[in-house]
C-alpha atoms as a PDB file:
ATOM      1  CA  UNK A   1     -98.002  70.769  77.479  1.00  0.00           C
ATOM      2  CA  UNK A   2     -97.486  67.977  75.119  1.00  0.00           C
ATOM      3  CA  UNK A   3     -97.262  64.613  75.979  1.00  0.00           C
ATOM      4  CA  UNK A   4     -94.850  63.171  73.356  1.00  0.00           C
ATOM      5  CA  UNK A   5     -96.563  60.074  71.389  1.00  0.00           C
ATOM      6  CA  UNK A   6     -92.851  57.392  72.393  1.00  0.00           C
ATOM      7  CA  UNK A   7     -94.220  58.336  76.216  1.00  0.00           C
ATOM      8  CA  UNK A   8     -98.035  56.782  75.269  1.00  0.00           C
ATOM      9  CA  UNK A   9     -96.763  53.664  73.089  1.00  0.00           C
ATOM     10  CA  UNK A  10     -93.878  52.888  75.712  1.00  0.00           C
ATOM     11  CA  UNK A  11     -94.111  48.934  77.628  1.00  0.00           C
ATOM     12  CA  UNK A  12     -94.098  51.047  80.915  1.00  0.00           C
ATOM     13  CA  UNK A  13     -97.203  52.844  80.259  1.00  0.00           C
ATOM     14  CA  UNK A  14     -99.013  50.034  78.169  1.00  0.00           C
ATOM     15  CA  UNK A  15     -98.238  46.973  80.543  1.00  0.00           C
ATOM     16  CA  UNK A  16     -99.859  48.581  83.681  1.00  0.00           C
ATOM     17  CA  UNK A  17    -103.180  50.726  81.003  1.00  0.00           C
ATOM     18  CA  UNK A  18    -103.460  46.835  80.536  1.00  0.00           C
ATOM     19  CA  UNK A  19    -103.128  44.622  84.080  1.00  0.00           C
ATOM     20  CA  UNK A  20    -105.586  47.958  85.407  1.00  0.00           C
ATOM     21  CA  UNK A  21    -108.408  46.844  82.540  1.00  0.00           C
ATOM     22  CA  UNK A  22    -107.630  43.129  83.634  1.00  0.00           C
ATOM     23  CA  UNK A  23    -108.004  43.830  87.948  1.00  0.00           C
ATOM     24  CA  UNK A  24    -111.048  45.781  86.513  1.00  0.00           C
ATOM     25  CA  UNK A  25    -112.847  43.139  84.685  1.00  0.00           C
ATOM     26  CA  UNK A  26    -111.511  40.431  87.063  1.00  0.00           C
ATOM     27  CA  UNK A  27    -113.592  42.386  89.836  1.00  0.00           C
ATOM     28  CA  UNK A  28    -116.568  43.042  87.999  1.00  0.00           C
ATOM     29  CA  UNK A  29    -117.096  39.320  87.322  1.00  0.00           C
ATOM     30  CA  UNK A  30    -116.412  38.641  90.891  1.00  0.00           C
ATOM     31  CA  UNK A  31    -119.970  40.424  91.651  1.00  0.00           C
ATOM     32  CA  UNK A  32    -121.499  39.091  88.374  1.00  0.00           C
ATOM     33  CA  UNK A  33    -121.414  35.079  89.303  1.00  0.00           C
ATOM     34  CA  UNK A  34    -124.454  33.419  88.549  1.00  0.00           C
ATOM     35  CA  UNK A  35    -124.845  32.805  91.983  1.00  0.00           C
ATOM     36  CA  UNK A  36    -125.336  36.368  92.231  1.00  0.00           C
ATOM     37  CA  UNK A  37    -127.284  37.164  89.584  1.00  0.00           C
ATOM     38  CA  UNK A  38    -130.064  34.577  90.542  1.00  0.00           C
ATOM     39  CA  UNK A  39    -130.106  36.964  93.626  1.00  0.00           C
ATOM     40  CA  UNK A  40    -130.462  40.107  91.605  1.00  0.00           C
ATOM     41  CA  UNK A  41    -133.235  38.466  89.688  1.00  0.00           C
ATOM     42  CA  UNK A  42    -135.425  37.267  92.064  1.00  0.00           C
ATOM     43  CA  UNK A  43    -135.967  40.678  93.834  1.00  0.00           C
ATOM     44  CA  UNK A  44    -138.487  42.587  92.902  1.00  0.00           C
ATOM     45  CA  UNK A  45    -138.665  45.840  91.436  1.00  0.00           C
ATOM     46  CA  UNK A  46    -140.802  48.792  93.934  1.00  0.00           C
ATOM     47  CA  UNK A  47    -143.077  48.649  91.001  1.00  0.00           C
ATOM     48  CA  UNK A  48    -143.955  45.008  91.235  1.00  0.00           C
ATOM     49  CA  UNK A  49    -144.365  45.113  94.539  1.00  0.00           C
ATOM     50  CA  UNK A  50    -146.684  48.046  94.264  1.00  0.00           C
ATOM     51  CA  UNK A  51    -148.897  46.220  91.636  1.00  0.00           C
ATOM     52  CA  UNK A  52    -149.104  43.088  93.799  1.00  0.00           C
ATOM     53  CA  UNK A  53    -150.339  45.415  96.769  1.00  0.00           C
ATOM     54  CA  UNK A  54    -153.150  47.545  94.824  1.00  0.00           C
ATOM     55  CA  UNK A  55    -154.422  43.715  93.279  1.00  0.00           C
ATOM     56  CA  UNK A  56    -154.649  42.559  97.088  1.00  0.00           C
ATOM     57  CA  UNK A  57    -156.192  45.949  97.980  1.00  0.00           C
ATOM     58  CA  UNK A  58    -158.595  45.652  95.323  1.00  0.00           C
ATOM     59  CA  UNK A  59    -159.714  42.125  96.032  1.00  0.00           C
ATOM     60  CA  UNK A  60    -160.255  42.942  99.787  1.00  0.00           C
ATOM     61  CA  UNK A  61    -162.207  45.917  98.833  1.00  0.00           C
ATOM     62  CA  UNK A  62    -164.036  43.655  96.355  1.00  0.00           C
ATOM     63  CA  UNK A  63    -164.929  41.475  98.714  1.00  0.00           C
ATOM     64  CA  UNK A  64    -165.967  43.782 101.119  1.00  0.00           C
ATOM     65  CA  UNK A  65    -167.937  45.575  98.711  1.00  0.00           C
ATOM     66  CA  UNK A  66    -169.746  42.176  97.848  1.00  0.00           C
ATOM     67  CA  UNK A  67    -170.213  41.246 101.881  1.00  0.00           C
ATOM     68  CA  UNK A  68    -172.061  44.609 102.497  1.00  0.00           C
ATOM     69  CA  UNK A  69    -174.514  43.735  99.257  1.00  0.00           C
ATOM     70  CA  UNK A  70    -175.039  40.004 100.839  1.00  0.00           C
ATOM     71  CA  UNK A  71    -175.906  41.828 104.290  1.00  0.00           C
ATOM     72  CA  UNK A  72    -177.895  44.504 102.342  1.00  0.00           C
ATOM     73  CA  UNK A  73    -179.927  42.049 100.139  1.00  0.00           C
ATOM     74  CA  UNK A  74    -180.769  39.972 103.893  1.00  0.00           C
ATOM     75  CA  UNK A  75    -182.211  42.603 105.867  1.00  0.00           C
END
């Protein structure tokens, strides 16, 4: 089947390919205020959060590691 090209460059077809691309954009910038973008950024990714565990992790075990020397080095 061909689609004839008068059909494509016809005001009926054209004016509503066009109002769809403008609801579409209109609603995309609805969820891309900067009031919601400051939201977006300040959540962190899994793999910050991961990092920021395994330093704390680290530092206790650190410590720990250090308290049983201190204990050691007394008795």
């Amino acid at each position: 089947m061909v689609i004839p090209m008068d059909i494509l460059t016809s005001p009926w077809v054209i004016i509503p390919l066009i109002m769809i691309i403008l609801i579409g954009n209109m609603a995309a910038f609805k969820y891309l205020t900067p009031k919601n973008l400051d939201a977006y950024k300040k959540k962190e990714s899994d793999l910050d959060r991961l990092i920021e565990l395994d330093k704390k992790r680290r530092k206790a075990l650190n410590d720990e590691e250090t308290e049983n020397k201190k204990k050691d080095t007394e008795h």
